[in-house]
PDB file of N, CA and C in Angstrom:
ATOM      1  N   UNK A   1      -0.057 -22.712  65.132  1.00  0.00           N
ATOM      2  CA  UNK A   1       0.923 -22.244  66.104  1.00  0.00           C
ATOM      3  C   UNK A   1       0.265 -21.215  67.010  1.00  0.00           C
ATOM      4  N   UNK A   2       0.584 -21.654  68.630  1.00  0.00           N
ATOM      5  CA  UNK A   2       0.124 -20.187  69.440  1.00  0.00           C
ATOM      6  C   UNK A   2       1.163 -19.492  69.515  1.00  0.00           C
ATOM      7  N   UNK A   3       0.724 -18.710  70.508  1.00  0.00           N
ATOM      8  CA  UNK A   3       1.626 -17.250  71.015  1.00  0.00           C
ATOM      9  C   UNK A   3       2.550 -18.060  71.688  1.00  0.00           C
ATOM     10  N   UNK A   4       1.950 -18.813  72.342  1.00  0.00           N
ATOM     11  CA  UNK A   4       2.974 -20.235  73.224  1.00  0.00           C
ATOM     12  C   UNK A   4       3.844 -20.352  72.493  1.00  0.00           C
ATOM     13  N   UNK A   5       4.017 -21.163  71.137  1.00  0.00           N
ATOM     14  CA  UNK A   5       4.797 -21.752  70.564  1.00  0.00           C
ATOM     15  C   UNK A   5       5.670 -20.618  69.774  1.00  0.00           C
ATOM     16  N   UNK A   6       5.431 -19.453  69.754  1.00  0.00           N
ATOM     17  CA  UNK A   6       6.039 -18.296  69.049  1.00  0.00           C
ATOM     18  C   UNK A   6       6.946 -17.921  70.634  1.00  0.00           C
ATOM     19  N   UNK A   7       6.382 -18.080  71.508  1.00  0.00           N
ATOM     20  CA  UNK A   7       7.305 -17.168  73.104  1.00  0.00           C
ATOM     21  C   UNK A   7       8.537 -18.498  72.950  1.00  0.00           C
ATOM     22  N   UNK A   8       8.205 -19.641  72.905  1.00  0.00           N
ATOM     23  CA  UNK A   8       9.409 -20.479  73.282  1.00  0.00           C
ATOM     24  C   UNK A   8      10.266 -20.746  71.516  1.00  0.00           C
ATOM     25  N   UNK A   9      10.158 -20.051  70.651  1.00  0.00           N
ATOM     26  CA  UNK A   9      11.234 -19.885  69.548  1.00  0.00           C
ATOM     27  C   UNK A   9      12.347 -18.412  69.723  1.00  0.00           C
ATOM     28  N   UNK A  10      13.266 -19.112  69.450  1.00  0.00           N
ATOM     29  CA  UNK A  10      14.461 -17.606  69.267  1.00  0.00           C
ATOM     30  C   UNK A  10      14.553 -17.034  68.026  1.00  0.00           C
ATOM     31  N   UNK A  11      15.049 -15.674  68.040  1.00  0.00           N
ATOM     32  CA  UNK A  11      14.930 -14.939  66.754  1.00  0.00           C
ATOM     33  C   UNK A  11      16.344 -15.581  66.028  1.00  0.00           C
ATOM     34  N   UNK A  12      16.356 -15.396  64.954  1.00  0.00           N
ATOM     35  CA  UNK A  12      17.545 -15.552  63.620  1.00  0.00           C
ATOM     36  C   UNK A  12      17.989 -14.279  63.461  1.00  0.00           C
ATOM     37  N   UNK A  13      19.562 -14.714  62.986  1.00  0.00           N
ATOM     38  CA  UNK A  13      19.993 -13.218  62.256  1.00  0.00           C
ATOM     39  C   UNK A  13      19.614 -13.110  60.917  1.00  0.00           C
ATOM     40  N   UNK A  14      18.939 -11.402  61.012  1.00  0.00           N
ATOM     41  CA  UNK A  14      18.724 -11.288  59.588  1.00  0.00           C
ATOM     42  C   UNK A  14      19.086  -9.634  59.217  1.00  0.00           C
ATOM     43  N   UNK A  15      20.398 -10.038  58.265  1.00  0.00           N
ATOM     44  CA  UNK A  15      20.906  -8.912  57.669  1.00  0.00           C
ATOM     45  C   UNK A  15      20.462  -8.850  56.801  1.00  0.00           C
ATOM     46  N   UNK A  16      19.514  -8.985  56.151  1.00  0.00           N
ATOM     47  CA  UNK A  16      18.836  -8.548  54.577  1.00  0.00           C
ATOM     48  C   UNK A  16      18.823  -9.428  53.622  1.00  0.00           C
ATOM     49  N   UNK A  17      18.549  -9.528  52.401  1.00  0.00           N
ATOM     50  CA  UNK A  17      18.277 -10.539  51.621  1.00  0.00           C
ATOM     51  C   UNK A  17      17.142 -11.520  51.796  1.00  0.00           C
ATOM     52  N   UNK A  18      16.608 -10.822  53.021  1.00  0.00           N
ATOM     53  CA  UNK A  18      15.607 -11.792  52.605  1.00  0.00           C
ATOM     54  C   UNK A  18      14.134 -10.989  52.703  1.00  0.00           C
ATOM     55  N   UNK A  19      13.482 -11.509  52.022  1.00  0.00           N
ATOM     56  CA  UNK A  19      11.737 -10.477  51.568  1.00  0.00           C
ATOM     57  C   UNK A  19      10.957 -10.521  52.811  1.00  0.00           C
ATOM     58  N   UNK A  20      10.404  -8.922  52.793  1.00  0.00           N
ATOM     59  CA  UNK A  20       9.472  -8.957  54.327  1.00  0.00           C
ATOM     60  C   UNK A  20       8.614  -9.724  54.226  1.00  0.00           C
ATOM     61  N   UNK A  21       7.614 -10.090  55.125  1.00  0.00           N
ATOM     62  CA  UNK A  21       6.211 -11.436  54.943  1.00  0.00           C
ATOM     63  C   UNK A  21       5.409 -10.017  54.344  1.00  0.00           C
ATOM     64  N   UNK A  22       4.582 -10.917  54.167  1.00  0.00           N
ATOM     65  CA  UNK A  22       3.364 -10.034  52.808  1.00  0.00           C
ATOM     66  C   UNK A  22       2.373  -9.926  53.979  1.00  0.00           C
ATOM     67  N   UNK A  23       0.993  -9.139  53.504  1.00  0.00           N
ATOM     68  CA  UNK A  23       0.652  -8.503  53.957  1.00  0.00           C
ATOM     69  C   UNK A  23      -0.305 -10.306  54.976  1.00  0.00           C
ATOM     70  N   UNK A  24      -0.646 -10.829  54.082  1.00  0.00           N
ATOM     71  CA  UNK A  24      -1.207 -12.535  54.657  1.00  0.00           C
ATOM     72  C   UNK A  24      -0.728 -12.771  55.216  1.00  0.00           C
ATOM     73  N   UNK A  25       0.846 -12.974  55.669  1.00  0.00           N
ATOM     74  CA  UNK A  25       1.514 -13.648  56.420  1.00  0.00           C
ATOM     75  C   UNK A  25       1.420 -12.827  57.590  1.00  0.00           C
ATOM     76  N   UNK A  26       1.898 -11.588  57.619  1.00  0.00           N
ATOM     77  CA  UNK A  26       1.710 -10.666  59.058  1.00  0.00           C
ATOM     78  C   UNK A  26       0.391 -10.957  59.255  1.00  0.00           C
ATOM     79  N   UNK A  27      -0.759 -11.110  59.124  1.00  0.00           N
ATOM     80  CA  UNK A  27      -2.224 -11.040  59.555  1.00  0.00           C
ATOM     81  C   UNK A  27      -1.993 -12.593  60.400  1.00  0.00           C
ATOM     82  N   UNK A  28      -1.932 -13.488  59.281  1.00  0.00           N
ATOM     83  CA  UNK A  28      -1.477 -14.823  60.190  1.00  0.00           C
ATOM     84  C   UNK A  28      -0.790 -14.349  61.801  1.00  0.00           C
ATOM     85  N   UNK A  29       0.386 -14.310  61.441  1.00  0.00           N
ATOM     86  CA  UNK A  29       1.168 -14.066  62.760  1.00  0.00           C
ATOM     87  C   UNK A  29       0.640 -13.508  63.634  1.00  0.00           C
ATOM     88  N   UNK A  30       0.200 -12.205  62.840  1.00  0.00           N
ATOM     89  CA  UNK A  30      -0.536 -11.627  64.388  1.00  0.00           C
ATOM     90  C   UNK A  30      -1.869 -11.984  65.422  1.00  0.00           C
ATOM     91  N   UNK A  31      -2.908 -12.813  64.301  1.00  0.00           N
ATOM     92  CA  UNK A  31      -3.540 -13.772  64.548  1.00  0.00           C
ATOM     93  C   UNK A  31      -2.716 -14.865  66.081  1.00  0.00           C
ATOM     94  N   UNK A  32      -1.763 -14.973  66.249  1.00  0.00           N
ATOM     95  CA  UNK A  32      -1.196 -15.887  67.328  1.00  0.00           C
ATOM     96  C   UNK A  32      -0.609 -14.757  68.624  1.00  0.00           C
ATOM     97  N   UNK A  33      -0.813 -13.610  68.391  1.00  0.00           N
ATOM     98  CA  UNK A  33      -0.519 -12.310  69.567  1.00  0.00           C
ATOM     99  C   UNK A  33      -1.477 -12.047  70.410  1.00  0.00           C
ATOM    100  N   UNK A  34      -1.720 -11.834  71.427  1.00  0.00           N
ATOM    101  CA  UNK A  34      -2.733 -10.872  71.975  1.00  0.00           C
ATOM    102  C   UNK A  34      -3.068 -10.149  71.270  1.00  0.00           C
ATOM    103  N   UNK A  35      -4.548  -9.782  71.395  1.00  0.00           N
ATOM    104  CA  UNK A  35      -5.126  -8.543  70.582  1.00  0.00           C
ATOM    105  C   UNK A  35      -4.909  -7.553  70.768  1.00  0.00           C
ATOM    106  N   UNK A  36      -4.343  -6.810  71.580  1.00  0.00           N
ATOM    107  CA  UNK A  36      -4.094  -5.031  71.681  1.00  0.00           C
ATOM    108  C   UNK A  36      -2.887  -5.322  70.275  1.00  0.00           C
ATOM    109  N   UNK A  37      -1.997  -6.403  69.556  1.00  0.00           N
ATOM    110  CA  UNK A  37      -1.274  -6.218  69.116  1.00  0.00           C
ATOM    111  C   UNK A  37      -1.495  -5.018  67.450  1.00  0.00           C
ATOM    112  N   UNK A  38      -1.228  -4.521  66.957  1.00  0.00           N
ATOM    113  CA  UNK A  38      -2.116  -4.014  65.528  1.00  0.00           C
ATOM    114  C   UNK A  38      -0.572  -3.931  64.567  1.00  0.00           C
ATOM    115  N   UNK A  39      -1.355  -4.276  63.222  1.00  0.00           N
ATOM    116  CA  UNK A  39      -0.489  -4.034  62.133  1.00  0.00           C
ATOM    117  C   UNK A  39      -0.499  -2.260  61.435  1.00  0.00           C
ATOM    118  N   UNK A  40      -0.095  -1.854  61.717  1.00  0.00           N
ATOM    119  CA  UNK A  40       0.511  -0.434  60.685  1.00  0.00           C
ATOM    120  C   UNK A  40       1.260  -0.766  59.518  1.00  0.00           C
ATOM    121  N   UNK A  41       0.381   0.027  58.693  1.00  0.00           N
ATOM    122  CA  UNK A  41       1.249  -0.056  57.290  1.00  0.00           C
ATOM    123  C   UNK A  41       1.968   0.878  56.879  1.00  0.00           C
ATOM    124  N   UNK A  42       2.018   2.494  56.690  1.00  0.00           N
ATOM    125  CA  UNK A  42       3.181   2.781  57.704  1.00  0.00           C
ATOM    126  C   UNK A  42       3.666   3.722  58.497  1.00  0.00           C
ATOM    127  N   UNK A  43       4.863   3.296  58.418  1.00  0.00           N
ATOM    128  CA  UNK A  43       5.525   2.194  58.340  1.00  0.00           C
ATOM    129  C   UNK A  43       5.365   0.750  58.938  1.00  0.00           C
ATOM    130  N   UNK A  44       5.713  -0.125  58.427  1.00  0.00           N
ATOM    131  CA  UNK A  44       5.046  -1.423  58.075  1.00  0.00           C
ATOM    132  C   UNK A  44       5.861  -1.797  59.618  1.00  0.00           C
ATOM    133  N   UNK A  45       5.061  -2.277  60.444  1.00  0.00           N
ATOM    134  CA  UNK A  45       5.144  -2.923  61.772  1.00  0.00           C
ATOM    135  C   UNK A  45       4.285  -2.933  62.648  1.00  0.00           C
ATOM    136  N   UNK A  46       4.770  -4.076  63.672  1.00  0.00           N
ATOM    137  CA  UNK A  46       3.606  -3.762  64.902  1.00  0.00           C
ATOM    138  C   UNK A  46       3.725  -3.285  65.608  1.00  0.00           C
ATOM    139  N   UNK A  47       2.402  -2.896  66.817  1.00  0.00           N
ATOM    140  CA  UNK A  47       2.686  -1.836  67.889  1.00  0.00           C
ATOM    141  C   UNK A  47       1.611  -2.374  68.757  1.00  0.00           C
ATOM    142  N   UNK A  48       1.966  -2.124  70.029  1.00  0.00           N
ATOM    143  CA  UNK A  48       1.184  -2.087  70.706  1.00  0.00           C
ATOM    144  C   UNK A  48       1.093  -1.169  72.264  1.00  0.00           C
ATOM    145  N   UNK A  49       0.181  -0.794  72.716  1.00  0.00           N
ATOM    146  CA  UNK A  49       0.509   0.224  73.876  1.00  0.00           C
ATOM    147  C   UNK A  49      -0.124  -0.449  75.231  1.00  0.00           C
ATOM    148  N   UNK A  50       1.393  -0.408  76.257  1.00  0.00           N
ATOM    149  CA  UNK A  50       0.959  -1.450  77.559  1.00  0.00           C
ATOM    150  C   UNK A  50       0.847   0.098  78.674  1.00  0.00           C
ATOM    151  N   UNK A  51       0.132   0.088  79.299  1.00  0.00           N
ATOM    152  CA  UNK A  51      -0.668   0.722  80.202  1.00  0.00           C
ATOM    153  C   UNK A  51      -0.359   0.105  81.724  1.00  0.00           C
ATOM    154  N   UNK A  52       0.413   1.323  82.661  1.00  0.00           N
ATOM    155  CA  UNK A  52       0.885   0.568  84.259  1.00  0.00           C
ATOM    156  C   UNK A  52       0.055   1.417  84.905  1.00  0.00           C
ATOM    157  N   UNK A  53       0.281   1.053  86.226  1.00  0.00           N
ATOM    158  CA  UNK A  53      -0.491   1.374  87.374  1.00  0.00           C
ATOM    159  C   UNK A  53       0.756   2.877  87.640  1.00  0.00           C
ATOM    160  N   UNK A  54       1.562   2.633  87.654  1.00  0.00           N
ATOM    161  CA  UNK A  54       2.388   4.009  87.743  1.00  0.00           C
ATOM    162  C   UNK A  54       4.464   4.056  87.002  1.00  0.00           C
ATOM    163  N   UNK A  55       5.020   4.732  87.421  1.00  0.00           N
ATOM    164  CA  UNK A  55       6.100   4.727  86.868  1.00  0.00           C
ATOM    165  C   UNK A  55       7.103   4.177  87.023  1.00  0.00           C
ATOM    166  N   UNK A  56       6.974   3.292  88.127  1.00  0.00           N
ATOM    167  CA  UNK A  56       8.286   2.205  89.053  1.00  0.00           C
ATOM    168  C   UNK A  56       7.145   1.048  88.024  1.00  0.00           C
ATOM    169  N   UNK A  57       6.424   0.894  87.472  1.00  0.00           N
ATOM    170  CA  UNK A  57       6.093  -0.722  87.232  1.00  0.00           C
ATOM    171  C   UNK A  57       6.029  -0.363  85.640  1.00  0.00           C
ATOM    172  N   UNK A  58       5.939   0.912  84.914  1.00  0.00           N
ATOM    173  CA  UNK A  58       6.775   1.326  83.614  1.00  0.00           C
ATOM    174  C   UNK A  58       7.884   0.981  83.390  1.00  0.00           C
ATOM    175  N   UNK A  59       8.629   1.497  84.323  1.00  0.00           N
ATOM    176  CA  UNK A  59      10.196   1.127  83.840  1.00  0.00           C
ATOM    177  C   UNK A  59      10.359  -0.565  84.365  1.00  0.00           C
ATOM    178  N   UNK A  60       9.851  -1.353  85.012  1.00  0.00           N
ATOM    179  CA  UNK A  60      10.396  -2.720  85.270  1.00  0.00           C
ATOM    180  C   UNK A  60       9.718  -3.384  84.171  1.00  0.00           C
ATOM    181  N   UNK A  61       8.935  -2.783  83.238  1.00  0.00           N
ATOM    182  CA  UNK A  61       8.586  -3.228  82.084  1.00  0.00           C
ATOM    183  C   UNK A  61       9.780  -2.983  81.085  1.00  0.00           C
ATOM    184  N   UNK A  62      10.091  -1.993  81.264  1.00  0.00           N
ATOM    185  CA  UNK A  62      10.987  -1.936  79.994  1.00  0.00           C
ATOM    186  C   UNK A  62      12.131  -2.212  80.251  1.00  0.00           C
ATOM    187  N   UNK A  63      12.417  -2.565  81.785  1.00  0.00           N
ATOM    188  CA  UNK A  63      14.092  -3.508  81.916  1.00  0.00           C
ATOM    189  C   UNK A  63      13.708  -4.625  81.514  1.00  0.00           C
ATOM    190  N   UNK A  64      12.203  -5.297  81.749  1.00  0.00           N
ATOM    191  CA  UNK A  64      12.722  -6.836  81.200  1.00  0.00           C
ATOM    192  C   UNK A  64      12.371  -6.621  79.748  1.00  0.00           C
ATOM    193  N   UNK A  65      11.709  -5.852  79.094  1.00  0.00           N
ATOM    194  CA  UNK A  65      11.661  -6.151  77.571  1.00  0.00           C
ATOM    195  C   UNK A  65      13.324  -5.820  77.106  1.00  0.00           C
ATOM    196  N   UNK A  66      14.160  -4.963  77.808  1.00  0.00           N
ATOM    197  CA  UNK A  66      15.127  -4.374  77.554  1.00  0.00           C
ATOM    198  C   UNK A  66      16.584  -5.965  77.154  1.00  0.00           C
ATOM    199  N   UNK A  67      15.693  -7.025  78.386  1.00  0.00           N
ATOM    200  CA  UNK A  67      16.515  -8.248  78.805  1.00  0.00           C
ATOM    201  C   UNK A  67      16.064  -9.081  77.741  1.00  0.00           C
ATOM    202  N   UNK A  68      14.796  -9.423  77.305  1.00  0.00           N
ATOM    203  CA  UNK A  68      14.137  -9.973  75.866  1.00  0.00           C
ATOM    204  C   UNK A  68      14.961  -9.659  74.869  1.00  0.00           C
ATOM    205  N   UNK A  69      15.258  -8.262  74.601  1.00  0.00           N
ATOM    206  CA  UNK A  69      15.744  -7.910  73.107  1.00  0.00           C
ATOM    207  C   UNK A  69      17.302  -7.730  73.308  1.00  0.00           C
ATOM    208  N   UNK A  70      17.951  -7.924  74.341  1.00  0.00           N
ATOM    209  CA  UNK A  70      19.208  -8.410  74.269  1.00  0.00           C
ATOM    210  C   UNK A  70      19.551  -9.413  74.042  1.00  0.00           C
ATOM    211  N   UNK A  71      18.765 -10.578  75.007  1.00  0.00           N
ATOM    212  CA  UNK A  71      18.459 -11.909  74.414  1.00  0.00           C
ATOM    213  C   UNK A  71      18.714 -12.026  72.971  1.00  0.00           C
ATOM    214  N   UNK A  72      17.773 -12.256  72.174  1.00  0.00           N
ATOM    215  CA  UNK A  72      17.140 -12.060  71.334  1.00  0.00           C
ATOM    216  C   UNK A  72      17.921 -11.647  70.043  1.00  0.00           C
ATOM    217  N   UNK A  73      19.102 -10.317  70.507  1.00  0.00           N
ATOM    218  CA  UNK A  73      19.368  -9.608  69.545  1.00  0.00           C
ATOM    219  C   UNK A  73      18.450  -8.936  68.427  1.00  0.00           C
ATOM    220  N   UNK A  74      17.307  -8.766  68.820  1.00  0.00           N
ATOM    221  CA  UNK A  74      15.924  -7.958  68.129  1.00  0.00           C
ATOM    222  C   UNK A  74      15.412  -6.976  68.901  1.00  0.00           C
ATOM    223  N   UNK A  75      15.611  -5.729  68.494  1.00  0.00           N
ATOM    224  CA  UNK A  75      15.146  -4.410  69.523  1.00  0.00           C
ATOM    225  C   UNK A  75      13.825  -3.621  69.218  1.00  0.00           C
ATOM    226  N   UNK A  76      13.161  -3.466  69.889  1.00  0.00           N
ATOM    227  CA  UNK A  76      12.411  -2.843  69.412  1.00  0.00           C
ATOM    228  C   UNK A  76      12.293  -1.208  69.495  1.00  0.00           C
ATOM    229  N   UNK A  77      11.357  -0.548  68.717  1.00  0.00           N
ATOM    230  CA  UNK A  77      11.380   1.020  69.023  1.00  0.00           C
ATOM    231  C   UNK A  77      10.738   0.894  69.909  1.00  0.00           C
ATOM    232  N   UNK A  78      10.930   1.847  71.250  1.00  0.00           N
ATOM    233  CA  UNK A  78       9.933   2.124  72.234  1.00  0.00           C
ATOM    234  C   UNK A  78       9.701   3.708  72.737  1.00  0.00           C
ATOM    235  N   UNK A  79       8.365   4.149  73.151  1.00  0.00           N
ATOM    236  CA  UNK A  79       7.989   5.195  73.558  1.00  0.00           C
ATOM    237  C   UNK A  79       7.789   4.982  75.346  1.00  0.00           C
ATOM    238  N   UNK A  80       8.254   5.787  75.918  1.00  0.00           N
ATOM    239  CA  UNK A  80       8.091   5.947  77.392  1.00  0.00           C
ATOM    240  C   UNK A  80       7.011   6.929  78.098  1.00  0.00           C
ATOM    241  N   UNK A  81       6.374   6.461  78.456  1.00  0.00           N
ATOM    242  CA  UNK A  81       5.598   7.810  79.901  1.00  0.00           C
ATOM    243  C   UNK A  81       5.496   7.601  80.847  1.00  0.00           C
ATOM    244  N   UNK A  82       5.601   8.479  81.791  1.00  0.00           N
ATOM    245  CA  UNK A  82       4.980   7.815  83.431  1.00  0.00           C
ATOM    246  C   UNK A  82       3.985   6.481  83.569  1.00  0.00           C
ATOM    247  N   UNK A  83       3.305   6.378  82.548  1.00  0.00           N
ATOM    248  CA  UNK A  83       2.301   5.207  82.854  1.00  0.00           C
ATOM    249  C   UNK A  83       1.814   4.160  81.792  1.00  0.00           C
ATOM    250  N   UNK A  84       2.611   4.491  80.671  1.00  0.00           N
ATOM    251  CA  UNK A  84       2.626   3.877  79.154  1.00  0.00           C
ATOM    252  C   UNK A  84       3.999   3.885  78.501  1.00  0.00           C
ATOM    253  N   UNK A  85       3.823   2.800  77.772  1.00  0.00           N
ATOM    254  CA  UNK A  85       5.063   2.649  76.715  1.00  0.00           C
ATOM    255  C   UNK A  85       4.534   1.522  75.530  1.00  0.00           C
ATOM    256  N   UNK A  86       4.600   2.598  74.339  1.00  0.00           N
ATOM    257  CA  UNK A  86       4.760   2.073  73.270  1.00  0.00           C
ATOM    258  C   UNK A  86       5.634   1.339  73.033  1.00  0.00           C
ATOM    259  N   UNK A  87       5.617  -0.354  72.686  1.00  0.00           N
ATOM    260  CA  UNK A  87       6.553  -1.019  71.445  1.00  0.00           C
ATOM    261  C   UNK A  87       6.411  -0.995  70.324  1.00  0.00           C
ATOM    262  N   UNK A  88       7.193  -0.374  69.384  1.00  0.00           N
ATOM    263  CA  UNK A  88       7.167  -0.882  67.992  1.00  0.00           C
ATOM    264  C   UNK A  88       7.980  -1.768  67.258  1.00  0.00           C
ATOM    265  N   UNK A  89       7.532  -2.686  66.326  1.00  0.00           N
ATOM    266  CA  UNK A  89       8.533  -3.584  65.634  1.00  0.00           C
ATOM    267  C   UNK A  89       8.524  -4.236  64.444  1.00  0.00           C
ATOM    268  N   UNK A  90       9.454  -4.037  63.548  1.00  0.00           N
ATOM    269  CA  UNK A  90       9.679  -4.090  62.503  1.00  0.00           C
ATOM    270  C   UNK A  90      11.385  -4.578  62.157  1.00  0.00           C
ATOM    271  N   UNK A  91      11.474  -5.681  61.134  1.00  0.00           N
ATOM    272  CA  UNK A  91      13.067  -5.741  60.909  1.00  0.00           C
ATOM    273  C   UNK A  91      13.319  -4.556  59.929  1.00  0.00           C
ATOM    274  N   UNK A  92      14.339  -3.769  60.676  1.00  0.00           N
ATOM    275  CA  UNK A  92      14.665  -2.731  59.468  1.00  0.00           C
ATOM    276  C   UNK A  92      15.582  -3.330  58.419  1.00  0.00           C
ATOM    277  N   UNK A  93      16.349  -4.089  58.860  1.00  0.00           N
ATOM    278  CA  UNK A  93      16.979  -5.352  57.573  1.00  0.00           C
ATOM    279  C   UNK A  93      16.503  -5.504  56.414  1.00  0.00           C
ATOM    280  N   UNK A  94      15.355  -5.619  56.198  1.00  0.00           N
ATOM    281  CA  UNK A  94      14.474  -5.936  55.388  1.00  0.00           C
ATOM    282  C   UNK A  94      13.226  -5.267  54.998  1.00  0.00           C
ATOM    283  N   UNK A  95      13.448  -4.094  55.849  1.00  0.00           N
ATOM    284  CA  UNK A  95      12.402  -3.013  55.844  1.00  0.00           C
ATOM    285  C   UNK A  95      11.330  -3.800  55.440  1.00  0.00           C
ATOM    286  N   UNK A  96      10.767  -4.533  56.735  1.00  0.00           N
ATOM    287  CA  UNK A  96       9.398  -4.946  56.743  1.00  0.00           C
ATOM    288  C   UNK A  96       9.223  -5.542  58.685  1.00  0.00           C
ATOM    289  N   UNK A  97       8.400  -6.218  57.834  1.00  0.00           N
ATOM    290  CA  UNK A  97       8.418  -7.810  59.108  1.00  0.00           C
ATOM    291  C   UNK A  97       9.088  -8.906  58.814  1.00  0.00           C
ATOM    292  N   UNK A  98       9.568  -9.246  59.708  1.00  0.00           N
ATOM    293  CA  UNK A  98       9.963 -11.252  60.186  1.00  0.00           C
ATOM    294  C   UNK A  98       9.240 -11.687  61.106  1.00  0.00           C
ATOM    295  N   UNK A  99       9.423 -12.714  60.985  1.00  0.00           N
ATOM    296  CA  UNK A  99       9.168 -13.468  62.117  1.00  0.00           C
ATOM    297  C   UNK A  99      10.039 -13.060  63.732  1.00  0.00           C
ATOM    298  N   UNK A 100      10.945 -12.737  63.336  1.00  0.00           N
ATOM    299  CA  UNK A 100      11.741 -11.972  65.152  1.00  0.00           C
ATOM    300  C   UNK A 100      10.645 -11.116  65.328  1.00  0.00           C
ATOM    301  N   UNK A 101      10.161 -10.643  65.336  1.00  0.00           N
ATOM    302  CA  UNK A 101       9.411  -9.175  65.437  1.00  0.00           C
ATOM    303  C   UNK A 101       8.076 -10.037  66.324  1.00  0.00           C
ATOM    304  N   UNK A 102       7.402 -11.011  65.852  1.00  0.00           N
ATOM    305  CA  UNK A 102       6.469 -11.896  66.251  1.00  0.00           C
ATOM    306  C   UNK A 102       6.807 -12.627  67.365  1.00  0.00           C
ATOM    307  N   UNK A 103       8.152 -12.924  67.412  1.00  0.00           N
ATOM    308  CA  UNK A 103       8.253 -14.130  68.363  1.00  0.00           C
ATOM    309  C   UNK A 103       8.921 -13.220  69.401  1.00  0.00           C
ATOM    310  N   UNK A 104       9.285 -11.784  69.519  1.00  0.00           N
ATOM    311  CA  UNK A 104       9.564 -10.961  70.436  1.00  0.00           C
ATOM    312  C   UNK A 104       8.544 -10.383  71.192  1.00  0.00           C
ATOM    313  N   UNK A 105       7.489  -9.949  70.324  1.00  0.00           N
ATOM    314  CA  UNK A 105       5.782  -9.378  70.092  1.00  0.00           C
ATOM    315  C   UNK A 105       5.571 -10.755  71.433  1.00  0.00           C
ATOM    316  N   UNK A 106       5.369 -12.107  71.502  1.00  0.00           N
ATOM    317  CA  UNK A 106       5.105 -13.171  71.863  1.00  0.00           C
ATOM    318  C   UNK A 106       5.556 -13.249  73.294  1.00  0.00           C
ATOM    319  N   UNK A 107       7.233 -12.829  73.343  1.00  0.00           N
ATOM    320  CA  UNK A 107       7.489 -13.010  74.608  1.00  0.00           C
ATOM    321  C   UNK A 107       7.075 -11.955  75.391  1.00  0.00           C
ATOM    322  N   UNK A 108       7.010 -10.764  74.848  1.00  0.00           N
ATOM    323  CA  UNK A 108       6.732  -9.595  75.885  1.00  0.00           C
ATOM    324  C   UNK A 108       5.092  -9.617  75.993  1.00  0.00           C
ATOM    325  N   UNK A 109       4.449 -10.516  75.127  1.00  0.00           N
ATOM    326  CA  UNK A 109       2.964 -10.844  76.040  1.00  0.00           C
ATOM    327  C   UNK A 109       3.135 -11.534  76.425  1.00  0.00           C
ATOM    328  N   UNK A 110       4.275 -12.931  77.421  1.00  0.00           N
ATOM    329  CA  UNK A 110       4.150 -13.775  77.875  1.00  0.00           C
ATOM    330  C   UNK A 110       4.909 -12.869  79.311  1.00  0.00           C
ATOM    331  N   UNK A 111       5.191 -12.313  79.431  1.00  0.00           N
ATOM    332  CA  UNK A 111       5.510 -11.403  80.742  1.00  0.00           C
ATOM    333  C   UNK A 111       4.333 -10.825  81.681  1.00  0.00           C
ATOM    334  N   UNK A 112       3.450 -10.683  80.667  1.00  0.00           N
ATOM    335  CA  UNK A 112       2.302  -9.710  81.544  1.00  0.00           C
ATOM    336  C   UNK A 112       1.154 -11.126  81.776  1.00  0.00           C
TER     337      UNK A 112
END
């Protein structure tokens, strides 16, 4: 599976009950991300930091990731600056990873 095939899947609801992916399975997944993507253990999620030319093309980043994770119903944590913004993501449901987290990870590298 690419990043391709992870951008054109939708996330599932997941209220809990079900086990985070192990530490193999996140390596897999992230294996199909762009590389700036990185695993933290912890807390257990991914992150990655996108870098603009200035602060009007910051924030039109984070209206459309804002439009992704409404979509989606999968939000991620985010950090703001004039010229950077951290995503982080993790299902807290399950206090780990899913697969939403990947296939969100997927679309917001299919934007840039």
């Amino acid at each position: 599976m690419t990043s391709c095939d992870l951008s054109q899947k939708s996330c599932k609801p997941c209220e809990g009950g079900v086990s985070p992916m192990t530490q193999d399975e996140a390596n897999e997944m992230l294996s199909q991300l762009n590389d700036d993507w990185q695993l933290q253990a912890e807390p257990i999620e991914i992150q990655r930091t996108f870098k603009f030319k200035n602060y009007y093309h910051t924030i039109a980043f984070v209206n459309a990731l804002a439009w992704i994770a409404h979509q989606e119903d999968h939000h991620p944590d985010i950090e703001v600056s004039y010229n950077r913004c951290l995503v982080r993501y993790s299902t807290h449901a399950i206090g780990g990873l899913s697969e939403n987290d990947f296939i969100c990870a997927a679309k917001i590298d299919a934007l840039l």
